[in-house]
PDB file of N, CA and C in Angstrom:
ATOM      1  N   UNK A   1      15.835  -5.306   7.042  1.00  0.00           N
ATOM      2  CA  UNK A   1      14.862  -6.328   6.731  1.00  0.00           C
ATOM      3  C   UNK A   1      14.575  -6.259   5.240  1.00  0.00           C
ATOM      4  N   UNK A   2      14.290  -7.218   4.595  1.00  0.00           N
ATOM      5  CA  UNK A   2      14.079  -7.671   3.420  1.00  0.00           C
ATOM      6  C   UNK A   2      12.897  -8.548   2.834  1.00  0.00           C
ATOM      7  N   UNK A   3      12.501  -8.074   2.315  1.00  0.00           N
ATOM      8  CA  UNK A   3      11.315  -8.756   1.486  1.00  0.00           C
ATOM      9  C   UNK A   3      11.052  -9.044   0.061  1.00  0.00           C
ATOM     10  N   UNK A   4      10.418 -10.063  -0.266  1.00  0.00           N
ATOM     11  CA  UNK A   4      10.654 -10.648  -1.723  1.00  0.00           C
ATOM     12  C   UNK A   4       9.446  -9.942  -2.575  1.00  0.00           C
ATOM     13  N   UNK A   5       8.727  -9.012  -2.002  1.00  0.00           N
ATOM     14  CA  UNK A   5       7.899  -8.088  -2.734  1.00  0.00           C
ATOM     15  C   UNK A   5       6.952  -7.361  -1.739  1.00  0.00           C
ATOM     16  N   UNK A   6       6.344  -6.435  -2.161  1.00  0.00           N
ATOM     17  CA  UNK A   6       5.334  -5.404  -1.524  1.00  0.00           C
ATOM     18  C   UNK A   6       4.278  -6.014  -0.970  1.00  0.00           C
ATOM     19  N   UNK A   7       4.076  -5.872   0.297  1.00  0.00           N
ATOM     20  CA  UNK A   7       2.060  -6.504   0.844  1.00  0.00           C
ATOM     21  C   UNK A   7       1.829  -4.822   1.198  1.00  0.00           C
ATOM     22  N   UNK A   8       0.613  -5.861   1.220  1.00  0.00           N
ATOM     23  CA  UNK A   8      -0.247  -4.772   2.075  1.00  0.00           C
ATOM     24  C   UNK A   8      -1.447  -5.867   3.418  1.00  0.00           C
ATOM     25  N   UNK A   9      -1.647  -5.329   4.149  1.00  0.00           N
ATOM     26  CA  UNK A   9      -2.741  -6.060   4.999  1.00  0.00           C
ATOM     27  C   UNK A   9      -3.818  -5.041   5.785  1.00  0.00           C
ATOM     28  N   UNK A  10      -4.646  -5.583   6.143  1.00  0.00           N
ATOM     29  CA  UNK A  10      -5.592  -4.758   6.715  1.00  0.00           C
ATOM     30  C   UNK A  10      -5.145  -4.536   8.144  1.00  0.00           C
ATOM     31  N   UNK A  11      -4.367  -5.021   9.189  1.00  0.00           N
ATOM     32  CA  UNK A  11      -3.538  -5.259   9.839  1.00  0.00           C
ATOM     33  C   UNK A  11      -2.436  -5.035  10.477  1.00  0.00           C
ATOM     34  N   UNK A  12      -1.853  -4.356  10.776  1.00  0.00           N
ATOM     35  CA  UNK A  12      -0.888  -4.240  11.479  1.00  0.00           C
ATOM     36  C   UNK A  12       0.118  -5.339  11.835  1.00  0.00           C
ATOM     37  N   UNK A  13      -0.145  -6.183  12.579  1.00  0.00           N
ATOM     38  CA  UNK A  13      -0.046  -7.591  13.198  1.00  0.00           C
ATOM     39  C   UNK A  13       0.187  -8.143  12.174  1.00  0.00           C
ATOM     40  N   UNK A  14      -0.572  -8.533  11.244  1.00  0.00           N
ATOM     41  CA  UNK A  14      -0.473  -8.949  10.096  1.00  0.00           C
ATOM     42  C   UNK A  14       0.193  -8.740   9.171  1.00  0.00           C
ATOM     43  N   UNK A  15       0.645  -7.585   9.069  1.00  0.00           N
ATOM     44  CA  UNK A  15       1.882  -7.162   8.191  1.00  0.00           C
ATOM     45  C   UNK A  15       3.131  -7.505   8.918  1.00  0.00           C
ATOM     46  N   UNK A  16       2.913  -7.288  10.292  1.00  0.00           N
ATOM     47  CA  UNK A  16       4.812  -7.767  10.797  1.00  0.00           C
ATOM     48  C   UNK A  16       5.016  -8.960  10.661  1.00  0.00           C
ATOM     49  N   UNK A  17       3.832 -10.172  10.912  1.00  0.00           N
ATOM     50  CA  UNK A  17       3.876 -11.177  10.995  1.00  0.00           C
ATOM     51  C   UNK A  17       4.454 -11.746   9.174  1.00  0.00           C
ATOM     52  N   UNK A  18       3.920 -11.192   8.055  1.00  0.00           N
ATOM     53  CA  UNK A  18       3.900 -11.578   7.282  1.00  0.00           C
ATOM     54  C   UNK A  18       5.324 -10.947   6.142  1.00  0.00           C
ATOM     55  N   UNK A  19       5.646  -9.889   7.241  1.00  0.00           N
ATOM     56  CA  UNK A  19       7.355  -9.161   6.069  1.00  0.00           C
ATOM     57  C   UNK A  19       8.487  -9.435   7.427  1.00  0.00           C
ATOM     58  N   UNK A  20       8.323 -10.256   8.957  1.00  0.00           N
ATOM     59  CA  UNK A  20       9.167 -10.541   9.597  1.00  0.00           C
ATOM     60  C   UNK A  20       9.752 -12.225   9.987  1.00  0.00           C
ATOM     61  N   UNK A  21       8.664 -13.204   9.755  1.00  0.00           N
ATOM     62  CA  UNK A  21       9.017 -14.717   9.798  1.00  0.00           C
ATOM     63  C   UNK A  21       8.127 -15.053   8.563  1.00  0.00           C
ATOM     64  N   UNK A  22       8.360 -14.626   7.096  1.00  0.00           N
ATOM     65  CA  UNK A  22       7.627 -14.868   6.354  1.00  0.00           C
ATOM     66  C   UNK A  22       8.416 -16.323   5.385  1.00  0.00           C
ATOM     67  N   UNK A  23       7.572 -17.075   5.321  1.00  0.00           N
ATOM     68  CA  UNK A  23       7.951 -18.467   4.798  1.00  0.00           C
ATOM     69  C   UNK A  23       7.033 -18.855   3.780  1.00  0.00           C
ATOM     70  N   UNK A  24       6.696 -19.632   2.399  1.00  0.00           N
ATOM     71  CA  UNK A  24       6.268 -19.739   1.530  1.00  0.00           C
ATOM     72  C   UNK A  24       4.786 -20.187   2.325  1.00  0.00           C
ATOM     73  N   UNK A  25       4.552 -21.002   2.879  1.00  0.00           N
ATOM     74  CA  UNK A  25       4.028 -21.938   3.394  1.00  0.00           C
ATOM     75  C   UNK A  25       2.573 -20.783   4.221  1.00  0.00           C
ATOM     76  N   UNK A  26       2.921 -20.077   4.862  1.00  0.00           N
ATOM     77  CA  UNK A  26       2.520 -18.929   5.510  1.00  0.00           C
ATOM     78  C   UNK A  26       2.364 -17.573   4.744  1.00  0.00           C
ATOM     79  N   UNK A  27       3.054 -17.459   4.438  1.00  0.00           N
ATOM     80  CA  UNK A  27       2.173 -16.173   2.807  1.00  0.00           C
ATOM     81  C   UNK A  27       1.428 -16.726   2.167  1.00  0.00           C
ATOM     82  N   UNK A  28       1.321 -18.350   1.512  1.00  0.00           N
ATOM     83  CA  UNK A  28      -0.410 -18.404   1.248  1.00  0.00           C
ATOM     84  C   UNK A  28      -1.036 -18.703   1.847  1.00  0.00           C
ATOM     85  N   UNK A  29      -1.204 -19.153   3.143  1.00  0.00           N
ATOM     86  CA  UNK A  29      -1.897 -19.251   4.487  1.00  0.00           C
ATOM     87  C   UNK A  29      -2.194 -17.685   4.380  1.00  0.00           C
ATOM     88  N   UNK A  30      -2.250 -16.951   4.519  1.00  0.00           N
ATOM     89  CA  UNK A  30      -2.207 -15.238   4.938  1.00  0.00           C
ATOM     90  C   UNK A  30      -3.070 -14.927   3.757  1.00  0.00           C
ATOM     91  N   UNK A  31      -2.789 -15.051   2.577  1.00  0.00           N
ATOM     92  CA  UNK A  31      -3.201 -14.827   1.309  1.00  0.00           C
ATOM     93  C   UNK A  31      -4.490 -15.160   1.006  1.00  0.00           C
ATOM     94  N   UNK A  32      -4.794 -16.844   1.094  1.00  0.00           N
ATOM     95  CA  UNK A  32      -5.590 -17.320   1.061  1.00  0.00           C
ATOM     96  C   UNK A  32      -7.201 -16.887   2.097  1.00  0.00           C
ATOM     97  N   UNK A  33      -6.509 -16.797   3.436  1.00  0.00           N
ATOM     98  CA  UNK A  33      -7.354 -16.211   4.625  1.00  0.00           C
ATOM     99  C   UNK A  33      -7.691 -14.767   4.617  1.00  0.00           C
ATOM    100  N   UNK A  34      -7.384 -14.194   3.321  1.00  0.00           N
ATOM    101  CA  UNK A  34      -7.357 -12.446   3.079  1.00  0.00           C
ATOM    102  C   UNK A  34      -7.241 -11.579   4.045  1.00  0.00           C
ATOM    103  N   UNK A  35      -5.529 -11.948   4.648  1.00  0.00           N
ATOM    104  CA  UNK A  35      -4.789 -11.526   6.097  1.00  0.00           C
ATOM    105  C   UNK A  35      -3.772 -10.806   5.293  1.00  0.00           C
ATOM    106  N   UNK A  36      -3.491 -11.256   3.870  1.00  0.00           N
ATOM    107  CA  UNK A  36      -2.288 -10.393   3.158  1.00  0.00           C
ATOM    108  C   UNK A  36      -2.813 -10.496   1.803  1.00  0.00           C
ATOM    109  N   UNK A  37      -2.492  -9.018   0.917  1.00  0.00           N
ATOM    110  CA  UNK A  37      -2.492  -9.297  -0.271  1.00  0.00           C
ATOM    111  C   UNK A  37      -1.010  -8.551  -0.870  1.00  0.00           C
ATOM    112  N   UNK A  38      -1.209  -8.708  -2.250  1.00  0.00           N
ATOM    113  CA  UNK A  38       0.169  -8.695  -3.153  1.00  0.00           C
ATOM    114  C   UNK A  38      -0.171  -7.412  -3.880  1.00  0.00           C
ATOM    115  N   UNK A  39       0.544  -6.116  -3.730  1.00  0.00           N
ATOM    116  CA  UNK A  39       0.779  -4.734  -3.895  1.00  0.00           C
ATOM    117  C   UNK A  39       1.321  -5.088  -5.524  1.00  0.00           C
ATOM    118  N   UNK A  40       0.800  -3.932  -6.396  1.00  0.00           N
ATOM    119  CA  UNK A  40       1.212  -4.474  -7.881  1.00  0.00           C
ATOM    120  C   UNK A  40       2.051  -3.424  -7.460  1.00  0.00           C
ATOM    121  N   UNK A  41       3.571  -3.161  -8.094  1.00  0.00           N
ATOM    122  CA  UNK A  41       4.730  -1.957  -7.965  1.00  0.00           C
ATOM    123  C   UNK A  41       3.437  -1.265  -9.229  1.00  0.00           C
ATOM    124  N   UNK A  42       3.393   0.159  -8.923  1.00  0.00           N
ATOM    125  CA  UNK A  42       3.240   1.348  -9.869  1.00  0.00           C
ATOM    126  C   UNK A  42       1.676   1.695  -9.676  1.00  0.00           C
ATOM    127  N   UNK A  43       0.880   0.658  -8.684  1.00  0.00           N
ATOM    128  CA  UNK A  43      -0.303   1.229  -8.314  1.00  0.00           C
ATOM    129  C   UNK A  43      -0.283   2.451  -7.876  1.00  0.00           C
ATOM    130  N   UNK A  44      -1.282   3.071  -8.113  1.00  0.00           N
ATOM    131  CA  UNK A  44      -1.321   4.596  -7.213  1.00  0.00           C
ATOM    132  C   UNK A  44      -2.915   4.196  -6.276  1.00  0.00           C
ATOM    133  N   UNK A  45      -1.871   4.728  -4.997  1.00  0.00           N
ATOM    134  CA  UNK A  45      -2.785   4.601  -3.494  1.00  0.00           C
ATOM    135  C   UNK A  45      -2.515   5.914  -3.100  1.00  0.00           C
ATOM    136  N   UNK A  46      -3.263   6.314  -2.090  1.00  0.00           N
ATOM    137  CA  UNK A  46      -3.586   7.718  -1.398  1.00  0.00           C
ATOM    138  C   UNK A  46      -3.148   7.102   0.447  1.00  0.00           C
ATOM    139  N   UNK A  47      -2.287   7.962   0.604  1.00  0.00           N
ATOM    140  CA  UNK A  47      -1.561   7.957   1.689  1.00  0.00           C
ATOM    141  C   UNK A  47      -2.923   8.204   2.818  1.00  0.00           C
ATOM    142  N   UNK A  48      -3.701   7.256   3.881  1.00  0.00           N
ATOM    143  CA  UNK A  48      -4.094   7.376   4.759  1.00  0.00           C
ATOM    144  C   UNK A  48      -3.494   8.101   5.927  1.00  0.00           C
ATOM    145  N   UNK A  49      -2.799   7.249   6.135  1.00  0.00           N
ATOM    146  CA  UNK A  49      -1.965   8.199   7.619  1.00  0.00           C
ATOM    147  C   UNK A  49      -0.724   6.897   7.717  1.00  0.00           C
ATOM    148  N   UNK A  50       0.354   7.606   8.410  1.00  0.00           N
ATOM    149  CA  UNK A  50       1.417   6.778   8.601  1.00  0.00           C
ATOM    150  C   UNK A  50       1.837   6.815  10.341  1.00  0.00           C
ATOM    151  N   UNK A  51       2.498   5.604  10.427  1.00  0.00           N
ATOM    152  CA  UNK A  51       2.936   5.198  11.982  1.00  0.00           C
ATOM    153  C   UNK A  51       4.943   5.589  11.696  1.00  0.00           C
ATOM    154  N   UNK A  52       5.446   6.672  11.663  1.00  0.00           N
ATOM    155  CA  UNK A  52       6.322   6.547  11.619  1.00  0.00           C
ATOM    156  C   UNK A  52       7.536   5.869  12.798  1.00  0.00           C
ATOM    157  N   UNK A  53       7.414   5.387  13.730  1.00  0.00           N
ATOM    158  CA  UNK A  53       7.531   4.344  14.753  1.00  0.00           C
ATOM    159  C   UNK A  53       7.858   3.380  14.377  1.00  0.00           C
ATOM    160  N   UNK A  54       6.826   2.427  13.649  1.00  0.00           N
ATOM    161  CA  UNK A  54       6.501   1.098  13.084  1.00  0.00           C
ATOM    162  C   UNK A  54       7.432   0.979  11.495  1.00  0.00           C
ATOM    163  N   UNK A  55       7.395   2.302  10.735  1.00  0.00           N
ATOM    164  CA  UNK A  55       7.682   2.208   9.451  1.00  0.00           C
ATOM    165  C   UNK A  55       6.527   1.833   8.523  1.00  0.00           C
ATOM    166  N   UNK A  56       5.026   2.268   8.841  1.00  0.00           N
ATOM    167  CA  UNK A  56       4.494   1.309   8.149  1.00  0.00           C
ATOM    168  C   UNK A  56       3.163   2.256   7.587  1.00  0.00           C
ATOM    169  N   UNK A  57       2.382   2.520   6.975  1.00  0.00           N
ATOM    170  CA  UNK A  57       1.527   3.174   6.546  1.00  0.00           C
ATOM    171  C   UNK A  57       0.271   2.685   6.389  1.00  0.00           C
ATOM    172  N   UNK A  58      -1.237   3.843   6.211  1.00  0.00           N
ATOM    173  CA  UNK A  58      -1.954   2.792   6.086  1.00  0.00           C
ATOM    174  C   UNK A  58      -2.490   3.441   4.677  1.00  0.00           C
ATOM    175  N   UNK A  59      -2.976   2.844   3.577  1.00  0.00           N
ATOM    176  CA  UNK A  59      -2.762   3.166   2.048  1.00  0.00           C
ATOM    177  C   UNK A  59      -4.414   2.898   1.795  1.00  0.00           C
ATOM    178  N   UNK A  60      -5.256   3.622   0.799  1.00  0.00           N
ATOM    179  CA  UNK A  60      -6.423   3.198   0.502  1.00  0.00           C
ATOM    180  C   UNK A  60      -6.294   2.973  -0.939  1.00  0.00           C
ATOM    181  N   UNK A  61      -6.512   2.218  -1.896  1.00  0.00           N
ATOM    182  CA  UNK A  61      -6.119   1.342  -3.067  1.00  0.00           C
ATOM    183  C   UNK A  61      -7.615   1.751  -3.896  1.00  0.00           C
ATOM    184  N   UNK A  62      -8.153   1.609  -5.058  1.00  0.00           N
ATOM    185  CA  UNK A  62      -9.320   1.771  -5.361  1.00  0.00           C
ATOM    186  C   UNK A  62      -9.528  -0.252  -5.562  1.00  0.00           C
ATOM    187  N   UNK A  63      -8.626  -0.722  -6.064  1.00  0.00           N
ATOM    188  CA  UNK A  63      -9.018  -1.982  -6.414  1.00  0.00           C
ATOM    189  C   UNK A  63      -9.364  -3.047  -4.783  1.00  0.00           C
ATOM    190  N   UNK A  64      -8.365  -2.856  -3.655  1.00  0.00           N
ATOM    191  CA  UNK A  64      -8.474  -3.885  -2.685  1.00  0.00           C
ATOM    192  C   UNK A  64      -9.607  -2.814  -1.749  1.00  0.00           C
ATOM    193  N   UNK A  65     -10.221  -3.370  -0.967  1.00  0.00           N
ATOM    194  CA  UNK A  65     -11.083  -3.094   0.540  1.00  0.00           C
ATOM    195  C   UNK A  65     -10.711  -4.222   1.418  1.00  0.00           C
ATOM    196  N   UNK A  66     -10.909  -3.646   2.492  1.00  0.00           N
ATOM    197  CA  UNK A  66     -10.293  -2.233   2.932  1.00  0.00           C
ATOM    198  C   UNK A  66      -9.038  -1.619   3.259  1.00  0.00           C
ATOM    199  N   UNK A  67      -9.005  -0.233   3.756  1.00  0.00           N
ATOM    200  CA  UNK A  67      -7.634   0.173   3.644  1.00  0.00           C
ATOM    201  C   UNK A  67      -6.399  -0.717   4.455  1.00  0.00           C
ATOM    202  N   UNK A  68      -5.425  -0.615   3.596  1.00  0.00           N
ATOM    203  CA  UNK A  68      -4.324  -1.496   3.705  1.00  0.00           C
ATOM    204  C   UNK A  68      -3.120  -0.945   4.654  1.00  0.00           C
ATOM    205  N   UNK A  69      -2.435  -1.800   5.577  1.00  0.00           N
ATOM    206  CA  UNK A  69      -1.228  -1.330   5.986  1.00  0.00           C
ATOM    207  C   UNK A  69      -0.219  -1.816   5.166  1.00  0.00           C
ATOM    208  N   UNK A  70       1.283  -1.327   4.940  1.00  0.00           N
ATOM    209  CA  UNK A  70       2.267  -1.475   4.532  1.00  0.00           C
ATOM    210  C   UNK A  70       3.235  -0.876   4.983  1.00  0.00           C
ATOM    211  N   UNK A  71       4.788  -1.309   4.430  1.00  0.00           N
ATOM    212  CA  UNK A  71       5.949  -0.801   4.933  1.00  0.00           C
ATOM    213  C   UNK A  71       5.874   0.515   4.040  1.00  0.00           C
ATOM    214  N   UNK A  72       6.301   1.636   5.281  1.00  0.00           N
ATOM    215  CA  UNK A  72       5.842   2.601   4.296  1.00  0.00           C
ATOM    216  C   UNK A  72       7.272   2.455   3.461  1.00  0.00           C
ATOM    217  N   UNK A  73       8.537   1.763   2.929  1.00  0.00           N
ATOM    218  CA  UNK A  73       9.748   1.403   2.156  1.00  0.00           C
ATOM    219  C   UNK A  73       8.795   1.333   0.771  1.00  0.00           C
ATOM    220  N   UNK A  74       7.943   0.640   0.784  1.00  0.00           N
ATOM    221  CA  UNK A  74       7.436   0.181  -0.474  1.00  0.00           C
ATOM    222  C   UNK A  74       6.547   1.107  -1.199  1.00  0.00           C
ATOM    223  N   UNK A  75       6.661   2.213  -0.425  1.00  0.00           N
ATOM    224  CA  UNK A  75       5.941   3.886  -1.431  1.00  0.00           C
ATOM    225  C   UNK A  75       6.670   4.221  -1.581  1.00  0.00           C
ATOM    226  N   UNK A  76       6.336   5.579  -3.277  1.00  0.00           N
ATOM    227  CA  UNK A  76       7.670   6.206  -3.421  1.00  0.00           C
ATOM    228  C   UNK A  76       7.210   7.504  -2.371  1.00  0.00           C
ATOM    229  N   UNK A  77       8.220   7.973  -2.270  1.00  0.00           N
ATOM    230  CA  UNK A  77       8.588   9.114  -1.233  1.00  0.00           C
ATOM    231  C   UNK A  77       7.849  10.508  -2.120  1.00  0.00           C
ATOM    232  N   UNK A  78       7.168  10.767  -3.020  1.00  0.00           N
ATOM    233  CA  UNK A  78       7.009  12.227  -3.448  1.00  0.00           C
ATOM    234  C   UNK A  78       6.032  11.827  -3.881  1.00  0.00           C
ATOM    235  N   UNK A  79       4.709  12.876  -3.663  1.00  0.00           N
ATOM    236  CA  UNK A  79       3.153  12.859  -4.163  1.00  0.00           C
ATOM    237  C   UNK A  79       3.315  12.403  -5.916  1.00  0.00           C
ATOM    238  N   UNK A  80       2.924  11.355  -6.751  1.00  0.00           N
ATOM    239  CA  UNK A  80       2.838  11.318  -8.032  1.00  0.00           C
ATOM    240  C   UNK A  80       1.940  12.545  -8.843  1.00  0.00           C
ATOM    241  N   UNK A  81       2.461  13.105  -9.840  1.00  0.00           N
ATOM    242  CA  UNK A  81       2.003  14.264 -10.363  1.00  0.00           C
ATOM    243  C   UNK A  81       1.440  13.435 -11.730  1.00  0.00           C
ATOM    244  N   UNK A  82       0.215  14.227 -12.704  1.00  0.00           N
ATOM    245  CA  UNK A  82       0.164  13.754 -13.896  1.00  0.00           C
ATOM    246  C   UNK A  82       0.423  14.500 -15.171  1.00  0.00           C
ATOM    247  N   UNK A  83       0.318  14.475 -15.874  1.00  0.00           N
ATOM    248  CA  UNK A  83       0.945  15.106 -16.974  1.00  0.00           C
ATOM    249  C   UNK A  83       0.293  16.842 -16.920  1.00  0.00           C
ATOM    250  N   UNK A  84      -0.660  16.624 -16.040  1.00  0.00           N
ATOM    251  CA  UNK A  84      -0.786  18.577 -16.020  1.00  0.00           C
ATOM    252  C   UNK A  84      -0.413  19.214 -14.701  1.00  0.00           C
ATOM    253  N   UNK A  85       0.748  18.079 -14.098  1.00  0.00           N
ATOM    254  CA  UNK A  85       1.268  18.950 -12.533  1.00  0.00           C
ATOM    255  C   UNK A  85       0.291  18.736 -11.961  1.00  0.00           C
ATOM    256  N   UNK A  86      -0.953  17.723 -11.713  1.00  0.00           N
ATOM    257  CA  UNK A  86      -1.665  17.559 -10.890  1.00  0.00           C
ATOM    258  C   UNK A  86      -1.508  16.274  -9.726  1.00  0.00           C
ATOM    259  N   UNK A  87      -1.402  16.926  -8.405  1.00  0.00           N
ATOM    260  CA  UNK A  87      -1.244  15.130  -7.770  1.00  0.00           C
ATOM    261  C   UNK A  87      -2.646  14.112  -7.757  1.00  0.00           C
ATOM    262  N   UNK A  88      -2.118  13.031  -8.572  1.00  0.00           N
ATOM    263  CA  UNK A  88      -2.583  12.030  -8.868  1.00  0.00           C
ATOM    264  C   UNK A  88      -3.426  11.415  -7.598  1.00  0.00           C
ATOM    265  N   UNK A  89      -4.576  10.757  -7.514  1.00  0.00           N
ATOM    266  CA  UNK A  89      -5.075   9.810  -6.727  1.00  0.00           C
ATOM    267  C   UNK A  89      -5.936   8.624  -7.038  1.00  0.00           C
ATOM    268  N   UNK A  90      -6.220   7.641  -6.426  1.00  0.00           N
ATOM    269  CA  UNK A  90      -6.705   6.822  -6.827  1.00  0.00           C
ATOM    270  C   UNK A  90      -8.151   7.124  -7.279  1.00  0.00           C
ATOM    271  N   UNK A  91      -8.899   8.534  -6.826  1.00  0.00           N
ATOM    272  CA  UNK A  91     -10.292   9.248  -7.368  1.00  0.00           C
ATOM    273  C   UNK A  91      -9.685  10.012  -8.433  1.00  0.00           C
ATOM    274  N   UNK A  92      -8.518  11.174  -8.604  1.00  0.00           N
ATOM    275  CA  UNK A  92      -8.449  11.246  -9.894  1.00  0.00           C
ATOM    276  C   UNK A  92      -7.921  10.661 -10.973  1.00  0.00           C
ATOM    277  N   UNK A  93      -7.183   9.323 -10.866  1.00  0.00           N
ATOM    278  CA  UNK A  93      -6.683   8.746 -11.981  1.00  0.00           C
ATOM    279  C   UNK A  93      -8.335   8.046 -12.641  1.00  0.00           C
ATOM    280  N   UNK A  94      -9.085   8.143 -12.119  1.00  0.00           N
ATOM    281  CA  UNK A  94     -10.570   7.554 -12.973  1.00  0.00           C
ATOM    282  C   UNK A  94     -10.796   5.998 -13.087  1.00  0.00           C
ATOM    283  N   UNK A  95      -9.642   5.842 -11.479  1.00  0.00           N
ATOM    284  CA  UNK A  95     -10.200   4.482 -11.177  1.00  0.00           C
ATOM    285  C   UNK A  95     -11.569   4.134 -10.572  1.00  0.00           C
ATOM    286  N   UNK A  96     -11.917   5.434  -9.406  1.00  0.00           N
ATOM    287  CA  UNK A  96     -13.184   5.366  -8.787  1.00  0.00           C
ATOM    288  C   UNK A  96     -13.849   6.551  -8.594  1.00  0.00           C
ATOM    289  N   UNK A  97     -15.210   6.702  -8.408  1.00  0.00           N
ATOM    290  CA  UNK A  97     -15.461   8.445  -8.246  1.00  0.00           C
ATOM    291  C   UNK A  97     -15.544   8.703  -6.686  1.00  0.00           C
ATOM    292  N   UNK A  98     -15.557  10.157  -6.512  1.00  0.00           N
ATOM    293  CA  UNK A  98     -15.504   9.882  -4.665  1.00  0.00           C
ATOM    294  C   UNK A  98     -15.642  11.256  -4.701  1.00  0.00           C
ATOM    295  N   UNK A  99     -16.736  11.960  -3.166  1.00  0.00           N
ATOM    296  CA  UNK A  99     -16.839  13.358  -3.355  1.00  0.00           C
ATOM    297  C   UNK A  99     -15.184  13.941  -2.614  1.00  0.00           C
ATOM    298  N   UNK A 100     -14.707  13.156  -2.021  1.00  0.00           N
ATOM    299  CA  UNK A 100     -13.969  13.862  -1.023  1.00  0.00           C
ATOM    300  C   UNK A 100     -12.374  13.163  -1.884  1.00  0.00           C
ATOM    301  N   UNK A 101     -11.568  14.279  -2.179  1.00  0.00           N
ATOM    302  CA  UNK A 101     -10.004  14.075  -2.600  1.00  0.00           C
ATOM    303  C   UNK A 101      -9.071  13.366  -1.285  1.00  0.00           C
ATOM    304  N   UNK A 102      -8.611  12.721  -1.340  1.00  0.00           N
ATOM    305  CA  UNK A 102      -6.828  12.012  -0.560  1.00  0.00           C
ATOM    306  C   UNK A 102      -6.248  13.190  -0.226  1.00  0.00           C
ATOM    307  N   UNK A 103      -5.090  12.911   0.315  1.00  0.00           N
ATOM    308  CA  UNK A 103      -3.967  13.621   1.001  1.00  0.00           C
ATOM    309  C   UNK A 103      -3.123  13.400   0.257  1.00  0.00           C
ATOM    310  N   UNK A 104      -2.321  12.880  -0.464  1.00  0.00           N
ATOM    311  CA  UNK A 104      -2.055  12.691  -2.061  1.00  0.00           C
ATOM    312  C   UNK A 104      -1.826  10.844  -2.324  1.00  0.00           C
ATOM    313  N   UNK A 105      -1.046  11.389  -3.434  1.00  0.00           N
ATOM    314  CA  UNK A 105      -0.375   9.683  -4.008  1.00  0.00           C
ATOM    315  C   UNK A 105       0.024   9.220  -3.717  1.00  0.00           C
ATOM    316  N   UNK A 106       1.140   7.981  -4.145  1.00  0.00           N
ATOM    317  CA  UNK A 106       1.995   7.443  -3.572  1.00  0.00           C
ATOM    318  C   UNK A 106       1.565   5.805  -4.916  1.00  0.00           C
ATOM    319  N   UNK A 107       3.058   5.986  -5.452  1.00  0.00           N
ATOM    320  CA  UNK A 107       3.138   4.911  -6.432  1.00  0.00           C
ATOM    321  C   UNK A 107       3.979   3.169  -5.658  1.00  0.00           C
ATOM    322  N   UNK A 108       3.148   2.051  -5.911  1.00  0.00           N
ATOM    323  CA  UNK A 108       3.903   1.460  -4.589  1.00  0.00           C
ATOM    324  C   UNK A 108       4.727   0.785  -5.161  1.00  0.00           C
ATOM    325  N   UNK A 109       5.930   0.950  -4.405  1.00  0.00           N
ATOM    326  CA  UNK A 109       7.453   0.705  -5.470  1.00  0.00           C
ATOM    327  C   UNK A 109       8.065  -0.752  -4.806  1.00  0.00           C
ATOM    328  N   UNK A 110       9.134  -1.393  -5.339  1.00  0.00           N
ATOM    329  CA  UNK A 110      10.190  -2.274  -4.592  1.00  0.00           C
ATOM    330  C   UNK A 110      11.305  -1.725  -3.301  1.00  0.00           C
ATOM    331  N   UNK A 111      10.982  -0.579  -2.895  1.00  0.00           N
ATOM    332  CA  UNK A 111      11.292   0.488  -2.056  1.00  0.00           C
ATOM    333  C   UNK A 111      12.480   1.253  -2.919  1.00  0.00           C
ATOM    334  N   UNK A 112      13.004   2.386  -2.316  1.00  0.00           N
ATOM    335  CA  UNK A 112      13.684   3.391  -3.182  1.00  0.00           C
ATOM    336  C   UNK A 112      14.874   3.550  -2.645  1.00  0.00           C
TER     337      UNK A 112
END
């Protein structure tokens, strides 16, 4: 399966519906109804938990609410580190403050 870029949805349903009979017409139907949004490649999200079954993950973003499902294809595969060997998250890159740390990173790619 193939897709013309990264979503994410709050959804499940919503994500198959929208990376399996996806048509112009119906991604902004989805978009518009905030059933799908558009994953920037190189965001850093914190791995919620994954459905390895489905292929699909569920990602917490500091910029979108709430947490998002996606193909997990469209993360990279290895915790993102920062320049002091630390894994990166969307609380320590100093996008948001938060008492409690992620399970790690995950930069969201065109898949790998």
């Amino acid at each position: 399966m193939s897709v013309d870029g990264p979503y994410g949805c709050p959804s499940k349903d919503d994500l198959r519906q929208i990376t399996k009979h996806r048509t112009d017409e119906m991604e902004l139907r989805m978009v518009e109804q905030v059933r799908a949004y558009y994953l920037i490649p190189g965001g850093i999200v914190r791995l919620v938990q994954q459905d390895a079954a489905s292929g699909m993950s569920q990602i917490y973003s500091a910029e979108i609410r709430p947490d998002l499902w996606t193909l997990t294809k469209f993360l990279s595969r290895r915790p993102i580190k920062n320049t002091y060997g630390e894994i990166e998250t969307p609380e320590t890159s100093g996008l948001i403050q938060t008492e409690t740390m992620g399970e790690h990173a995950s930069i969201v790619s065109q898949g790998e």
